[in-house]
Protein backbone atom coordinates (compact mmCIF):
# COMPACT_ATOMS: atom_id res chain seq x y z
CA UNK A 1 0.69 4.39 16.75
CA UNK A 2 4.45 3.60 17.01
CA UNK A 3 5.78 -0.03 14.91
CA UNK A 4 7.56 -0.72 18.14
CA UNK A 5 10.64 -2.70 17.61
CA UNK A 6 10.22 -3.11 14.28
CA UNK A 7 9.73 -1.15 10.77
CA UNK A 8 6.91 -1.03 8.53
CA UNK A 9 7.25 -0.26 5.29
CA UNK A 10 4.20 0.27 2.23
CA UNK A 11 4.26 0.25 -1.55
CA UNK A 12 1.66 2.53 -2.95
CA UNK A 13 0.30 3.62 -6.60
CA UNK A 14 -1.86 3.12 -9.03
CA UNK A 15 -2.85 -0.34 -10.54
CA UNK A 16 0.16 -1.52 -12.75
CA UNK A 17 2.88 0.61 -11.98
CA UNK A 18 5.32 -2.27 -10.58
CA UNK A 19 4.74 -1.92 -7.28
CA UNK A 20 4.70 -6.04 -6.78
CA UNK A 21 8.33 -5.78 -8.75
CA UNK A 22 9.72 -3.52 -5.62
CA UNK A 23 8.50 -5.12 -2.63
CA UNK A 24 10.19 -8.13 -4.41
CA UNK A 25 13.55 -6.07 -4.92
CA UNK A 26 13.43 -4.87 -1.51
CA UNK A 27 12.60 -8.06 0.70
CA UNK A 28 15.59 -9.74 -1.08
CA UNK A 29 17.93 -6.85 -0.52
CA UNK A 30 16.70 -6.85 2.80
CA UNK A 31 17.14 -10.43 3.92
CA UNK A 32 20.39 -10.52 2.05
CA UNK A 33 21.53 -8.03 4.43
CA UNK A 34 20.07 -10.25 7.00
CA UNK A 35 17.12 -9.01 8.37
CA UNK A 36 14.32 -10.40 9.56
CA UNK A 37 11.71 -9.35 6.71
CA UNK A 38 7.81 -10.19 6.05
CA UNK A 39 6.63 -9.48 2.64
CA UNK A 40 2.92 -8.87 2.67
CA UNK A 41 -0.30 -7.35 0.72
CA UNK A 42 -3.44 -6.02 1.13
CA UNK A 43 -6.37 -6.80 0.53
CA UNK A 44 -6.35 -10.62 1.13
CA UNK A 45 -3.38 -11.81 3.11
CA UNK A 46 -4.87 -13.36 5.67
CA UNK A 47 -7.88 -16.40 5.69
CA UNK A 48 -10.58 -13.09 5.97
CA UNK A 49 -9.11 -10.73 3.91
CA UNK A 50 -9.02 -13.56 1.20
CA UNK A 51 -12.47 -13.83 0.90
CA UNK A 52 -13.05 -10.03 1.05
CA UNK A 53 -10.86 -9.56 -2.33
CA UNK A 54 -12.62 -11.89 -4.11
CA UNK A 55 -15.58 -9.77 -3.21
CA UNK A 56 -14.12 -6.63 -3.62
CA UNK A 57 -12.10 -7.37 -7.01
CA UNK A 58 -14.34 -9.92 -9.08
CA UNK A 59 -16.01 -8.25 -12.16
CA UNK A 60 -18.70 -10.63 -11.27
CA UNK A 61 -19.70 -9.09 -7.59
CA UNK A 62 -21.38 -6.28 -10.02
CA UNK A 63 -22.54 -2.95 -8.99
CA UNK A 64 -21.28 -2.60 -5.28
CA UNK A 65 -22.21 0.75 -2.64
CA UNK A 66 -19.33 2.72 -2.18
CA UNK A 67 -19.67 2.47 1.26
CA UNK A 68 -19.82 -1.11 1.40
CA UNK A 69 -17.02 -1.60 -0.94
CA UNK A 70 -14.75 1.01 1.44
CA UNK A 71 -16.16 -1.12 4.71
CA UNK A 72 -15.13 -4.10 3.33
CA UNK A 73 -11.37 -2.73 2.61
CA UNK A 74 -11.07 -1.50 6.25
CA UNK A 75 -12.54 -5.19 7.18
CA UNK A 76 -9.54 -6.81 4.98
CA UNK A 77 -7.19 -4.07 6.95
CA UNK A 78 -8.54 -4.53 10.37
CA UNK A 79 -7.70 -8.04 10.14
CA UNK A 80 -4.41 -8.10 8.31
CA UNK A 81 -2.95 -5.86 11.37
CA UNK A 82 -4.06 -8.13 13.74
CA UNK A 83 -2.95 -11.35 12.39
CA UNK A 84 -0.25 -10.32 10.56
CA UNK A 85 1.65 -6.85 10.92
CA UNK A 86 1.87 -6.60 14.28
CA UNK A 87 3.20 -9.43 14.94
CA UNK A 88 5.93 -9.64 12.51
CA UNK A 89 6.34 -5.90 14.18
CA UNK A 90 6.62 -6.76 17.32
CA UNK A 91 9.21 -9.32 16.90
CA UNK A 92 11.61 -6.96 15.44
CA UNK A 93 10.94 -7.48 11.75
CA UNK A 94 10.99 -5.10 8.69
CA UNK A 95 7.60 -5.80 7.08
CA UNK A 96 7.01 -4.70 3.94
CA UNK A 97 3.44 -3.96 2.65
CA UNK A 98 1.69 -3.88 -0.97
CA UNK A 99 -0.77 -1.00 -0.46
CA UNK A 100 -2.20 0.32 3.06
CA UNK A 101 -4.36 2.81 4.00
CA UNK A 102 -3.65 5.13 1.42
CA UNK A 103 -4.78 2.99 -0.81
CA UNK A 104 -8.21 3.37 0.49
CA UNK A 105 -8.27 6.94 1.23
CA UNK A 106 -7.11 7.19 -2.60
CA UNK A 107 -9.59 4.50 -3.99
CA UNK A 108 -12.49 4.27 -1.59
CA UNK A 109 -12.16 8.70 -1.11
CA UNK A 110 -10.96 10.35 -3.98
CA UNK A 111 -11.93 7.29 -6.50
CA UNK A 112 -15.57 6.29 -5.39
CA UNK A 113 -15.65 10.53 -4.15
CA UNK A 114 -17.03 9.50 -0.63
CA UNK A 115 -15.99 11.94 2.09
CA UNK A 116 -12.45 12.03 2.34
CA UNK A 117 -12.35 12.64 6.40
CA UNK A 118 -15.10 10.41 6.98
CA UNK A 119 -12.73 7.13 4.95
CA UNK A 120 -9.98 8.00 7.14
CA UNK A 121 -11.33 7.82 10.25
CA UNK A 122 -12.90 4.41 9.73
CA UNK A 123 -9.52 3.56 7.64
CA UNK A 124 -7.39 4.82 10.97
CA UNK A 125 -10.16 3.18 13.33
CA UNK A 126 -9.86 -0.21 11.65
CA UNK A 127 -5.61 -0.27 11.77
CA UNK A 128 -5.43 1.17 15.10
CA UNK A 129 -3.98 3.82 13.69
CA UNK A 130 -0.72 1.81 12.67
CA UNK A 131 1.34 4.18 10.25
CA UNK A 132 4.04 3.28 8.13
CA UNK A 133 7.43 4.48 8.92
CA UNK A 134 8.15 4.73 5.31
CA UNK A 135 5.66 4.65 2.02
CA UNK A 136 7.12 4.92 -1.58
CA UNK A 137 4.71 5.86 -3.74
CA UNK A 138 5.04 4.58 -7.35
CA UNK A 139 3.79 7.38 -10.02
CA UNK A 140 2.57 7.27 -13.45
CA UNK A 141 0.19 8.24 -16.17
CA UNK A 142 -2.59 6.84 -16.79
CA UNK A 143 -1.23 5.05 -20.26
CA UNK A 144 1.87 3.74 -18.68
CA UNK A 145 -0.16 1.92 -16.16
CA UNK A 146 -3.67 0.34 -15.35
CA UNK A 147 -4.39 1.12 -19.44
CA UNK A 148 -1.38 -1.31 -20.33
CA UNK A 149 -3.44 -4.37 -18.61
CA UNK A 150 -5.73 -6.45 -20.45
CA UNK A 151 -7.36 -8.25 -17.97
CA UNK A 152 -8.66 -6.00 -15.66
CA UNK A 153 -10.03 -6.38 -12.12
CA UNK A 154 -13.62 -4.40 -10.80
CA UNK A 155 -11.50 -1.87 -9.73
CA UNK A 156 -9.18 -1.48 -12.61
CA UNK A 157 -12.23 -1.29 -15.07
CA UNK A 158 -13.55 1.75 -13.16
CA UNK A 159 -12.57 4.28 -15.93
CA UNK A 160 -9.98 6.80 -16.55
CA UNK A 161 -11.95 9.79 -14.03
CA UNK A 162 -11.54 7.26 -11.35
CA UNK A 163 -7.81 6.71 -11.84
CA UNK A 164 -6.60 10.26 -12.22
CA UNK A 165 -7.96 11.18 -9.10
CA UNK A 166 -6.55 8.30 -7.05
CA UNK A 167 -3.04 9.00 -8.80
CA UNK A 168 -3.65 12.76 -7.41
CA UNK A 169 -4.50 11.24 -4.14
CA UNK A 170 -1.88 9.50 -3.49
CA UNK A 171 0.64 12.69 -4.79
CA UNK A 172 -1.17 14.89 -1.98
CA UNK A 173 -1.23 12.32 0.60
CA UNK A 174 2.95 12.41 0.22
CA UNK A 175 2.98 16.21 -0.27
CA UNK A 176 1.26 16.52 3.34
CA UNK A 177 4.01 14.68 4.70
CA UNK A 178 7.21 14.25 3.08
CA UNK A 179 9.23 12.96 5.79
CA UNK A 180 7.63 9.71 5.42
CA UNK A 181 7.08 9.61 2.00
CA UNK A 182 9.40 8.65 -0.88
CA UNK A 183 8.18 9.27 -4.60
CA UNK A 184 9.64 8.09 -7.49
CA UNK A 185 8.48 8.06 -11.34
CA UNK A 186 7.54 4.52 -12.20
CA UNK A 187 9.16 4.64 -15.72
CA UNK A 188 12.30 5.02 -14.28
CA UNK A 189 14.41 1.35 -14.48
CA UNK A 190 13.84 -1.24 -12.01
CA UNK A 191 17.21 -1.23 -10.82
CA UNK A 192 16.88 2.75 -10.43
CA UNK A 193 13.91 2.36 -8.32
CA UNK A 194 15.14 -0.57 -6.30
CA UNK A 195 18.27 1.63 -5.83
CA UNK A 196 16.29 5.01 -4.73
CA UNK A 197 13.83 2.46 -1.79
CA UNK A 198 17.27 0.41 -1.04
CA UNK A 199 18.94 3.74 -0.02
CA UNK A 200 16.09 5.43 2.26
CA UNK A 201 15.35 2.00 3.94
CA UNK A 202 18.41 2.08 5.04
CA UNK A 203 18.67 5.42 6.54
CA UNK A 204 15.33 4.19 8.18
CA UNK A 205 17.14 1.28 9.45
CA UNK A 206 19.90 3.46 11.02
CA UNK A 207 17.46 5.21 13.22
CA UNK A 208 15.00 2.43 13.96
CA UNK A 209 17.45 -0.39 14.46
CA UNK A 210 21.06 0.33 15.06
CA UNK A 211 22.07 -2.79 15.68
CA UNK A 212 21.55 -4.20 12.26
């Protein structure tokens, strides 16, 4: 589905690889060059999708069914587009995302090892099929990320297996199509990184919004 007048763009990685840090970097380079520019993050930016990350991320929820944890995820998503993407999209804005789908085809799929079409369709069905016009995806090892954090969520806790083959999920998710992917090593400086999303935005922006 086409972002109509405006331009979506999505952060995606593995837990602590500074993916927060960019969206940061990039809304205020953004609405310095004054455009109109939602920061946002899934799950639990809206009222719903609030009480589905407690859920989803508390240590405390305990054992959960794969499937239920990957229905809940497209819940969160489902209602995040609707109350808050595509609006900010259709009114012209640039609205930049902390993890999307591919965060659940890497997590709920590869991670949890449920069927891989099966998570995208009910991934796709839940967002209407709303694709990003541009995602960076954040790499790293394994020891330069989720194993630097002490406190870790349910899902960060879910053991070194799990997290190698979300970080290959998310590499083959770009490798199947590079035009709208941008990946960059995550141990490269923050100011590199801003640099590398700062210059392919705006080639986006060329295309998508002239006027700006």
């Amino acid at each position: 589905m086409s972002t109509a007048g405006g331009v979506f763009v999505v952060f995606e990685g593995g837990d602590g690889v500074g993916k927060t840090t960019q969206v940061d970097r990039l809304c205020a380079w953004l609405a310095n060059a004054g455009h109109d520019v939602l920061k946002t993050f899934e799950p639990g930016d809206t009222t719903v999708g609030a009480m589905v990350r407690r859920i989803v991320l508390d240590p405390a929820t305990g054992e959960m069914s794969p499937r239920a944890e990957a229905l809940l995820y497209a819940a969160d998503k489902a209602q995040h587009i609707f109350a808050v993407v595509k609006p900010a999209l259709r009114r012209g804005a640039v609205v930049v995302c902390d993890r999307y789908v591919d965060s659940m085809l890497a997590y709920q799929g590869a991670g949890r090892a449920l069927e891989p079409t099966e998570i995208e369709q009910i991934a796709r069905w839940a967002t209407e099929d709303l694709r990003p016009d541009l995602t960076v995806v954040l790499d790293a090892q394994l020891s330069d990320g989720v194993h630097a954090k002490a406190d870790k969520d349910r899902l960060e806790s879910a053991g070194d297996v799990f997290h190698e083959r979300t970080r290959q999920s998310f590499l083959e998710l770009a490798r199947r199509d590079p035009d709208r992917y941008l990946v960059l090593d995550a141990r490269a400086s923050r100011e590199e990184i801003a640099a590398q999303v700062a210059e392919r935005v705006t080639q986006l922006l060329e295309v998508r919004i002239p006027q700006a």
